[in-house]
Protein backbone atom coordinates (compact mmCIF):
# COMPACT_ATOMS: atom_id res chain seq x y z
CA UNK A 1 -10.97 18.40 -13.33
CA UNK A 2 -8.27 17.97 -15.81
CA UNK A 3 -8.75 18.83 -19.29
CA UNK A 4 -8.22 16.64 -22.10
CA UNK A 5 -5.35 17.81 -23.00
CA UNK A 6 -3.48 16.29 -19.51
CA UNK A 7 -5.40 13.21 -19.30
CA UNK A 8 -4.39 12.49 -23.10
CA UNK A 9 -0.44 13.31 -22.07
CA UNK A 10 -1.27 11.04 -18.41
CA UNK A 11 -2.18 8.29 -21.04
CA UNK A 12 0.28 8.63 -23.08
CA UNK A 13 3.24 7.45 -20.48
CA UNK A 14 1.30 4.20 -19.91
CA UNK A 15 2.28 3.78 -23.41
CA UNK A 16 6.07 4.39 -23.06
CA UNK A 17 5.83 1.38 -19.84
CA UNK A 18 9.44 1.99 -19.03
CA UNK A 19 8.91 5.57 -18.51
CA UNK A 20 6.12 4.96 -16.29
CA UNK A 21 8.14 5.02 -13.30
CA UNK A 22 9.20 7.34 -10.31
CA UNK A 23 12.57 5.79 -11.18
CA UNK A 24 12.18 8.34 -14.38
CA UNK A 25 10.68 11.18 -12.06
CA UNK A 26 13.70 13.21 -12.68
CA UNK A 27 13.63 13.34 -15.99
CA UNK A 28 9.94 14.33 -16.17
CA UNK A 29 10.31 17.05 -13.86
CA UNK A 30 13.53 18.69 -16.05
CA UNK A 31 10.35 18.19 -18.67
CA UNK A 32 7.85 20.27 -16.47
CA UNK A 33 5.91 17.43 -15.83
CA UNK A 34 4.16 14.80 -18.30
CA UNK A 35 2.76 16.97 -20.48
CA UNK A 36 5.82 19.10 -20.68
CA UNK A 37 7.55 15.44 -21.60
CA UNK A 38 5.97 15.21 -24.80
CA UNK A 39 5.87 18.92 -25.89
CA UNK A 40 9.71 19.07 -25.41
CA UNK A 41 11.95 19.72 -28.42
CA UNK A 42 14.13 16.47 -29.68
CA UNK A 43 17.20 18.52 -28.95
CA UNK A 44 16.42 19.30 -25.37
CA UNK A 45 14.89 15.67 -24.93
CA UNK A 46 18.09 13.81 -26.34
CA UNK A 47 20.55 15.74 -23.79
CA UNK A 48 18.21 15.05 -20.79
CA UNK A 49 18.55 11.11 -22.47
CA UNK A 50 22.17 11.18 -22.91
CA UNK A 51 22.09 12.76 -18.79
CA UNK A 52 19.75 9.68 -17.62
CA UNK A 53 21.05 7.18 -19.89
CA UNK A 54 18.63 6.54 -22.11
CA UNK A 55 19.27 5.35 -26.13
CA UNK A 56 17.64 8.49 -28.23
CA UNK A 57 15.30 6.82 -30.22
CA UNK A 58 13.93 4.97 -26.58
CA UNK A 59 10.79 6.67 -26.70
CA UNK A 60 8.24 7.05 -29.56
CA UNK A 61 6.46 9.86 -28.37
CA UNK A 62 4.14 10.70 -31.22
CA UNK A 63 2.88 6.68 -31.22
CA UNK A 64 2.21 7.01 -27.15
CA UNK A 65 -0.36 10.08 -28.20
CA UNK A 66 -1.52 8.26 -30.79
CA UNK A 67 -2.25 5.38 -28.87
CA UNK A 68 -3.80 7.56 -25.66
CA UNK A 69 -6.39 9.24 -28.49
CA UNK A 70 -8.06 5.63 -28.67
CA UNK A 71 -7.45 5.26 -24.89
CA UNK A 72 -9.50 8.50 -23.94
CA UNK A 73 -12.42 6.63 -25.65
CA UNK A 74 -12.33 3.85 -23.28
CA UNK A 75 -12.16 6.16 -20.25
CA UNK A 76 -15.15 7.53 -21.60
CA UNK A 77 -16.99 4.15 -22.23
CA UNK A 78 -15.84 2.72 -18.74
CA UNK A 79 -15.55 5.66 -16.22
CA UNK A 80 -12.22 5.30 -16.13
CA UNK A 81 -9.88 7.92 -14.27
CA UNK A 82 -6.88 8.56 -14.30
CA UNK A 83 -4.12 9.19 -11.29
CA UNK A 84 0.06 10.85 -11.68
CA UNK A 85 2.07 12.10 -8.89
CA UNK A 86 0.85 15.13 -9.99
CA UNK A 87 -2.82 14.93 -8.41
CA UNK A 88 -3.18 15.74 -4.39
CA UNK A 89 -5.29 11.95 -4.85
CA UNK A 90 -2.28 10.02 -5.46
CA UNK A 91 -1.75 7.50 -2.51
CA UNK A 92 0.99 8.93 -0.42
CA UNK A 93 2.00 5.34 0.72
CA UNK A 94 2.54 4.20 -3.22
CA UNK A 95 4.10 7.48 -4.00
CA UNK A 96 7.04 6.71 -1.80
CA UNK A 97 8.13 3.61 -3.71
CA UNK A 98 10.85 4.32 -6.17
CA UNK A 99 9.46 2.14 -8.77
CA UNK A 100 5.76 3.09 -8.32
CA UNK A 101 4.21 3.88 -11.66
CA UNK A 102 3.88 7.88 -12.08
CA UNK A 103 0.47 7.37 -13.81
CA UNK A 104 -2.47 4.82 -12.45
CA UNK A 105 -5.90 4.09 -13.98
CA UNK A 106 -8.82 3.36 -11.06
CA UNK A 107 -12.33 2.90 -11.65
CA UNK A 108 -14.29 3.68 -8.18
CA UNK A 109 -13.22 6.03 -5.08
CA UNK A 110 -9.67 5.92 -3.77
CA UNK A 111 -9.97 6.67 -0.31
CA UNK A 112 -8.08 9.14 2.59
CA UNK A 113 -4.02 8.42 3.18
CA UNK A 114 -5.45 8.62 6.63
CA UNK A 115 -6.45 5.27 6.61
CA UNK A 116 -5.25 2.03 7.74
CA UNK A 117 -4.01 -0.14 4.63
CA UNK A 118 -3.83 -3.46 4.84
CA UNK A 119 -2.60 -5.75 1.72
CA UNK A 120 -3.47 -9.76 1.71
CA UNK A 121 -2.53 -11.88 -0.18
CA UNK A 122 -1.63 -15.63 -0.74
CA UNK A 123 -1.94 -18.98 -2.44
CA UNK A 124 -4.76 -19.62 -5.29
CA UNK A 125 -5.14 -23.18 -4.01
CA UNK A 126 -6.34 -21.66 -0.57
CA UNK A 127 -7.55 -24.21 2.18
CA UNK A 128 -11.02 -23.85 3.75
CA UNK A 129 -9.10 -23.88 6.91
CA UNK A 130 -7.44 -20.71 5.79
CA UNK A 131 -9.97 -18.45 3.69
CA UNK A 132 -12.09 -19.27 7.06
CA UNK A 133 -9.68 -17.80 9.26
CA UNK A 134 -8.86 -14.87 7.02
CA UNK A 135 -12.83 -14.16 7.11
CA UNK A 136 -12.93 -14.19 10.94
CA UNK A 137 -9.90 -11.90 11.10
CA UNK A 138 -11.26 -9.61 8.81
CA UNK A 139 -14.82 -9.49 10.94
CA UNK A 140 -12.47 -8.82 13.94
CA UNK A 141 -9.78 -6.36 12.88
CA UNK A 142 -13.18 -4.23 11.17
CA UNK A 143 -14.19 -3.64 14.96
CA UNK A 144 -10.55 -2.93 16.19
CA UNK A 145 -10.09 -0.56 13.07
CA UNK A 146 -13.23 0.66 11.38
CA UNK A 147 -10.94 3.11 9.29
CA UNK A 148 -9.21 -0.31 7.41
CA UNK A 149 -8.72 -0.36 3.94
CA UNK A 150 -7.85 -3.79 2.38
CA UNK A 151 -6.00 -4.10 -0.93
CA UNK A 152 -5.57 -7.80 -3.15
CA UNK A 153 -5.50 -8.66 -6.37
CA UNK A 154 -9.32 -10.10 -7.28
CA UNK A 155 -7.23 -13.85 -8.00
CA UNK A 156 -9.11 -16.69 -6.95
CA UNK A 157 -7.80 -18.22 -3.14
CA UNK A 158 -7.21 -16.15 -0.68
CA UNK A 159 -7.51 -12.83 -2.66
CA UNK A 160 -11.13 -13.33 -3.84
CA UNK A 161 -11.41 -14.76 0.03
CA UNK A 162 -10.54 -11.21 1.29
CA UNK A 163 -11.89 -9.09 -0.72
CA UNK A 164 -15.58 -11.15 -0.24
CA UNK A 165 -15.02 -11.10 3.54
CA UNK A 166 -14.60 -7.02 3.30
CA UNK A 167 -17.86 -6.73 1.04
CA UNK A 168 -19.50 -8.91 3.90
CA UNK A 169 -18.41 -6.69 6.44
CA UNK A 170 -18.56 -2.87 4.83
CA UNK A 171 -14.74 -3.15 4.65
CA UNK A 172 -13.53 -0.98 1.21
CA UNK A 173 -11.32 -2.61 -0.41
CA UNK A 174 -8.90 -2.03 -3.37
CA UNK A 175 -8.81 -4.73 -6.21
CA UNK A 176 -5.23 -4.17 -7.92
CA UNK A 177 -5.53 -5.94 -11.67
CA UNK A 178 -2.93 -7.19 -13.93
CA UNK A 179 -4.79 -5.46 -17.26
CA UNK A 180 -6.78 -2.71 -18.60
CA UNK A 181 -9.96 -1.77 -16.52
CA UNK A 182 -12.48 -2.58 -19.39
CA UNK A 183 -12.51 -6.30 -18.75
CA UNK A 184 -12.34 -8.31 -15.14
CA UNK A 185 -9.57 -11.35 -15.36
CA UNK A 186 -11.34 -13.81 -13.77
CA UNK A 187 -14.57 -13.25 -15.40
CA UNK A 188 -15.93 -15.54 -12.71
CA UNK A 189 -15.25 -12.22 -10.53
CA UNK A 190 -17.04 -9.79 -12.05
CA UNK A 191 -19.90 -10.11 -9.98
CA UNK A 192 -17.10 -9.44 -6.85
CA UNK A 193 -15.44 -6.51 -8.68
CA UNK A 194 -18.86 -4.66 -9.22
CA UNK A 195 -19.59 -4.62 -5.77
CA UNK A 196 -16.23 -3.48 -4.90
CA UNK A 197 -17.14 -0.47 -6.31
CA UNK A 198 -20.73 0.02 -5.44
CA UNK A 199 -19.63 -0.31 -1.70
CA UNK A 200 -17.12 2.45 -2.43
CA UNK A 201 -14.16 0.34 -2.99
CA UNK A 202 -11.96 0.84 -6.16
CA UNK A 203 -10.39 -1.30 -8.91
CA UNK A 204 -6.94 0.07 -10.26
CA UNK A 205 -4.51 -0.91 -12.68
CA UNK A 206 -1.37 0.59 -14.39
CA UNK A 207 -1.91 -0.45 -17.44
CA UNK A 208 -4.11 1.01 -20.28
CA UNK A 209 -7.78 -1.33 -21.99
CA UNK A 210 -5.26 -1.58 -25.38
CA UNK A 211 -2.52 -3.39 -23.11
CA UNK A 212 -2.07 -7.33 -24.24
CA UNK A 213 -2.17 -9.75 -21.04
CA UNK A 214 0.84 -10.88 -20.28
CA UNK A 215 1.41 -13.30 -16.96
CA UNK A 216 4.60 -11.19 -15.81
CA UNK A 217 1.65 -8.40 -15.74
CA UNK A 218 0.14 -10.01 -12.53
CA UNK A 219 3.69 -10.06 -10.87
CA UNK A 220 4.24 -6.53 -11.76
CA UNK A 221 1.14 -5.46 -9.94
CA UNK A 222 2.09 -7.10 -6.75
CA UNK A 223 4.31 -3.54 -6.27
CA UNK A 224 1.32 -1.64 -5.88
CA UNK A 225 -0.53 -4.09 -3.61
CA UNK A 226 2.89 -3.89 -1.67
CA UNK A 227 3.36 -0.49 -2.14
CA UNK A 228 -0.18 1.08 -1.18
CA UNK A 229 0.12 -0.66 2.15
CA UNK A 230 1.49 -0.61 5.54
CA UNK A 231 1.71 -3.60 6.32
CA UNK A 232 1.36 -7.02 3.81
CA UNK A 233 -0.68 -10.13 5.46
CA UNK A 234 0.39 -13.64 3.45
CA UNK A 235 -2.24 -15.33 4.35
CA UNK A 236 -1.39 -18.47 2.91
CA UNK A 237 1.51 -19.64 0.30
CA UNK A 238 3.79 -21.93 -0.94
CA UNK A 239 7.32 -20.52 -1.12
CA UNK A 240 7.10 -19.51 -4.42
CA UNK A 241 4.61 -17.59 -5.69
CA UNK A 242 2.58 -14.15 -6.54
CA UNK A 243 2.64 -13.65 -2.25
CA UNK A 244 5.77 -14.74 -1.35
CA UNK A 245 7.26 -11.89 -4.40
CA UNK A 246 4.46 -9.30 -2.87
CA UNK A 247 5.78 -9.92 0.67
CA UNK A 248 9.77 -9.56 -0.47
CA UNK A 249 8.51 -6.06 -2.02
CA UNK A 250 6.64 -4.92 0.98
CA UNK A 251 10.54 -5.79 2.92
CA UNK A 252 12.28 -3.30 -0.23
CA UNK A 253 9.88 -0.67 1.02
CA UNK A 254 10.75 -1.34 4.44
CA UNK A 255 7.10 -2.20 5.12
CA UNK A 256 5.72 -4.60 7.79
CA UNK A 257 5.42 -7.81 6.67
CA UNK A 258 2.83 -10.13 8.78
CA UNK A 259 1.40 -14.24 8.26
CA UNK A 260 -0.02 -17.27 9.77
CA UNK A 261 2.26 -20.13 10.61
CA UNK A 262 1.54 -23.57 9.17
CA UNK A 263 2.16 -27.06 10.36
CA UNK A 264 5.38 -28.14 8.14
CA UNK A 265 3.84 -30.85 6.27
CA UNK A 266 1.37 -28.66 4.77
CA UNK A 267 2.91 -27.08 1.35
CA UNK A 268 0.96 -24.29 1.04
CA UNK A 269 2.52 -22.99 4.38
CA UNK A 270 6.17 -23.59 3.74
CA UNK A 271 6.08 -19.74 2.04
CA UNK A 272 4.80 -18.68 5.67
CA UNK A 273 6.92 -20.61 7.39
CA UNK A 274 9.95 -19.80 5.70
CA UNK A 275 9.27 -15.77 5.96
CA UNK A 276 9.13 -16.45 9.59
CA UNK A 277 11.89 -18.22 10.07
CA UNK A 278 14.06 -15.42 8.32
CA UNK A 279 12.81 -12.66 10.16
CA UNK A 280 10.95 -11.43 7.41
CA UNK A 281 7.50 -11.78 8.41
CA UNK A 282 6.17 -11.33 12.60
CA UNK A 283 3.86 -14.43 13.34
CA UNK A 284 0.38 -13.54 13.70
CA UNK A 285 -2.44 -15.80 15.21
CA UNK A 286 -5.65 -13.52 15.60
CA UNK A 287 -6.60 -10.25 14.96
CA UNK A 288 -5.12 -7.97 17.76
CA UNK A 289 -1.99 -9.53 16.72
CA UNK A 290 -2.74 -7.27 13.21
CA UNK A 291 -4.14 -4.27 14.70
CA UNK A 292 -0.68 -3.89 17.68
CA UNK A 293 1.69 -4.02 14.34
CA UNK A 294 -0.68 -1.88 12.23
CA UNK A 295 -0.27 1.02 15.41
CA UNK A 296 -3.99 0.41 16.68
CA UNK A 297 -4.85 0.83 20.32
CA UNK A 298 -6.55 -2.22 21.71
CA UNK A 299 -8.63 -0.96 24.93
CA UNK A 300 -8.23 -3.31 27.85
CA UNK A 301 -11.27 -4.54 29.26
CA UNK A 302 -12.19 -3.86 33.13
CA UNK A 303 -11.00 -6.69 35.38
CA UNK A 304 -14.41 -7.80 36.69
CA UNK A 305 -14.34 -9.02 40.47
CA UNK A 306 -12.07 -8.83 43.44
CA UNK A 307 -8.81 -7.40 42.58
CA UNK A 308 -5.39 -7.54 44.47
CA UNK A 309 -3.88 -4.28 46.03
CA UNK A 310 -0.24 -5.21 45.91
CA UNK A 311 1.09 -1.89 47.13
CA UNK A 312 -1.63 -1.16 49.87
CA UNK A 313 -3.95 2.04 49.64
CA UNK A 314 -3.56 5.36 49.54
CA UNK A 315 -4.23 5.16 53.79
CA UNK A 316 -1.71 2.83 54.19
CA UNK A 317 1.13 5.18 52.45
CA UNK A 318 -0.09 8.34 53.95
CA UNK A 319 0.50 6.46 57.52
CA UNK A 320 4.08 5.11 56.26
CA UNK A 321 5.12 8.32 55.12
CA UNK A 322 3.98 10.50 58.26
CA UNK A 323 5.59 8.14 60.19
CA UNK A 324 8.99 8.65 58.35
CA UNK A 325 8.69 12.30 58.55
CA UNK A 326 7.99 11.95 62.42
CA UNK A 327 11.10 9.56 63.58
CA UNK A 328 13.31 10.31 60.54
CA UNK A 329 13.98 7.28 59.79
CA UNK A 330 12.76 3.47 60.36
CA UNK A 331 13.47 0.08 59.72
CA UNK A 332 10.56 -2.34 58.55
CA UNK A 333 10.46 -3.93 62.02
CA UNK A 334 9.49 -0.50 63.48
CA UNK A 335 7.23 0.38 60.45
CA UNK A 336 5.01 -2.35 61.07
CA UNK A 337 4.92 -1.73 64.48
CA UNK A 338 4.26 2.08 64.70
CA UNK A 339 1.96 1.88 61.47
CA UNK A 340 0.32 -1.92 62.02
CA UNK A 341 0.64 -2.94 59.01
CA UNK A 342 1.92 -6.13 57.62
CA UNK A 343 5.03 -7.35 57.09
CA UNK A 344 4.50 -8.73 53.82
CA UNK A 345 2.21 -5.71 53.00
CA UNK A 346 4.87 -3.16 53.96
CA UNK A 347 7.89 -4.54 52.25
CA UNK A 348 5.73 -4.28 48.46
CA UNK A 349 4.28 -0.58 49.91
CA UNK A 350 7.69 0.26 50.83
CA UNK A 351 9.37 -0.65 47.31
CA UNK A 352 6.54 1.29 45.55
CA UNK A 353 7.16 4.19 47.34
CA UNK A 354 11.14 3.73 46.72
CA UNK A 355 10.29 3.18 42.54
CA UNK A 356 8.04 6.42 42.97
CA UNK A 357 11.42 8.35 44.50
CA UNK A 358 8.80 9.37 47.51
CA UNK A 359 11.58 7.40 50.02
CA UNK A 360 15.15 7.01 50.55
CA UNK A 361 16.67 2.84 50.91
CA UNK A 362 19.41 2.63 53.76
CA UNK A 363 21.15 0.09 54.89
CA UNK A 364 20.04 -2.38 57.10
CA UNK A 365 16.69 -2.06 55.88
CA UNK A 366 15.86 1.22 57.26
CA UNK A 367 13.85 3.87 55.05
CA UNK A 368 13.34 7.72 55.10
CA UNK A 369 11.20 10.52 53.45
CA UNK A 370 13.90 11.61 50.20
């Protein structure tokens, strides 16, 4: 459990948002860390600035603690944690994006890397057409993958779509906010959000309860929807919006990138479209198309009912094969007269046992034991 002390210090490089970056790891580290950050001297600190090209008076240090005092009190109040780079918890997915933040607030349970993590995301204006199909694919994939995570962004459309759909079918699922963790934006998804966490989901958020909302917040966050994911499903967009940005991070981080094709006269799956036709996104129909790109193993069912044997049985090859070790060698003529067997049964035995390097093609259709 970490003391005060390093939660307070955590806090305080929410504070200093720039700074809140693996982009800045560097400079931490030549710190000791984030709580060797703001106990370094301004001598020390201003050379390691002037190294990483940062103005000296960037950072206000002394107003980030200040400000993480007050914040500890909503931690308190809300059950808040907090997650660095420096805790074993920290998603290993997320932690390999440059720009992922170095410190994360989460209210709930963040769950194993060893997981399947799936982002959705898409339009606001969602058809029923759509949030239907994204339910039934959830339902699906759950039995192809019971070890799924699913991560959105609580907005109404298709993210409130998914995350509902998971809560219907014991799916956790990670609700990624635009602002502090003491209030739910939209309060019409509170409800939602509660049982996110009650089914063992978790809500997270970089930035701290004293953070104003800002709109660019909510495209900010679409990183870490991106980023704690393997692969990013647009369910549903336009081509522009919060999805279409979320899918073109998922490509920075070299992550698979996965949607639903639309007809072309419907708007709100140009985005789709579009990501398709660029070789952005793979075109997905149903759920097995998810689970082959997420690395899942799809059993094959038994083929019920008579079945062709296109190479003959294992009687059929022992005869061919004695009889090639008897006479040396044989065309097909005399194979299907010494062994009485078929013609058109020999010649697909015969190239079997060529493919399995058992026999020897000559010309003039003649065969012998390799």
């Amino acid at each position: 459990m970490n003391n005060d002390s390093t939660i307070k210090t955590q806090a305080g490089i929410t504070f200093l948002p720039k700074l809140n970056s693996r982009l800045y790891l560097p400079l931490i580290e030549a710190c000791g860390g984030i709580e060797g950050f703001f106990l370094e001297n301004e001598t020390a600190l201003n050379a390691l600035y002037a190294e990483f090209h940062l103005k000296k008076d960037s950072f206000n240090r002394k107003q980030a603690l200040e400000r993480a005092e007050k914040e500890l009190e909503y931690i308190d109040r809300y059950a808040i944690q907090v997650c660095s780079t420096e805790h074993s918890q920290y998603p290993f997915l997320l932690n390999q994006c440059e720009d992922a933040p170095l410190v994360f607030y989460y209210k709930g349970r963040l769950s194993p890397d060893e997981l399947t993590y799936l982002a959705i995301v898409g339009t606001r204006k969602a058809s029923e057409r759509c949030r239907l199909r994204v339910e039934n694919i959830l339902g699906e994939l759950h039995s192809l993958c019971p070890a799924l995570v699913v991560v959105s962004g609580l907005a109404f459309g298709i993210d409130i779509t998914a995350h509902q759909a998971c809560l219907k079918y014991g799916i956790p699922t990670y609700a990624v906010l635009g602002h502090g963790l003491n209030i739910i934006y939209p309060a019409a998804h509170k409800n939602t959000a509660e049982k996110i966490l009650s089914q063992g989901g978790a809500l997270i958020s970089e930035f701290p309860c004293q953070s104003p909302i800002f709109p660019v917040n909510f495209l900010q966050r679409n990183r870490i929807i991106a980023g704690l994911c393997q692969a990013t499903f647009v369910a549903e967009s336009a081509i522009k919006g919060g999805a279409m940005a979320t899918a073109r991070m998922a490509q920075s981080y070299s992550r698979e990138i996965i949607t639903l094709p639309g007809r072309p006269e419907d708007k709100m799956s140009s985005g789709c479209n579009l990501l398709i036709k660029q070789n952005i996104a793979a075109l997905i129909e149903n759920s097995e198309d998810i689970a082959r790109i997420l690395g899942i193993h799809i059993p094959i069912p038994p083929v019920k009912g008579e079945t062709l044997n296109l190479f003959g049985d294992l009687e059929n090859e022992t005869l061919v094969l004695n009889a090639l070790t008897e006479q040396g060698s044989m065309n097909t003529d005399q194979l299907s007269i010494h062994t009485r067997i078929p013609v058109h049964e020999l010649s697909a035995l015969l190239t079997q046992l060529e493919l399995e390097e058992k026999i020897l093609s000559l010309p003039g259709k003649n065969y012998m034991i390799k």
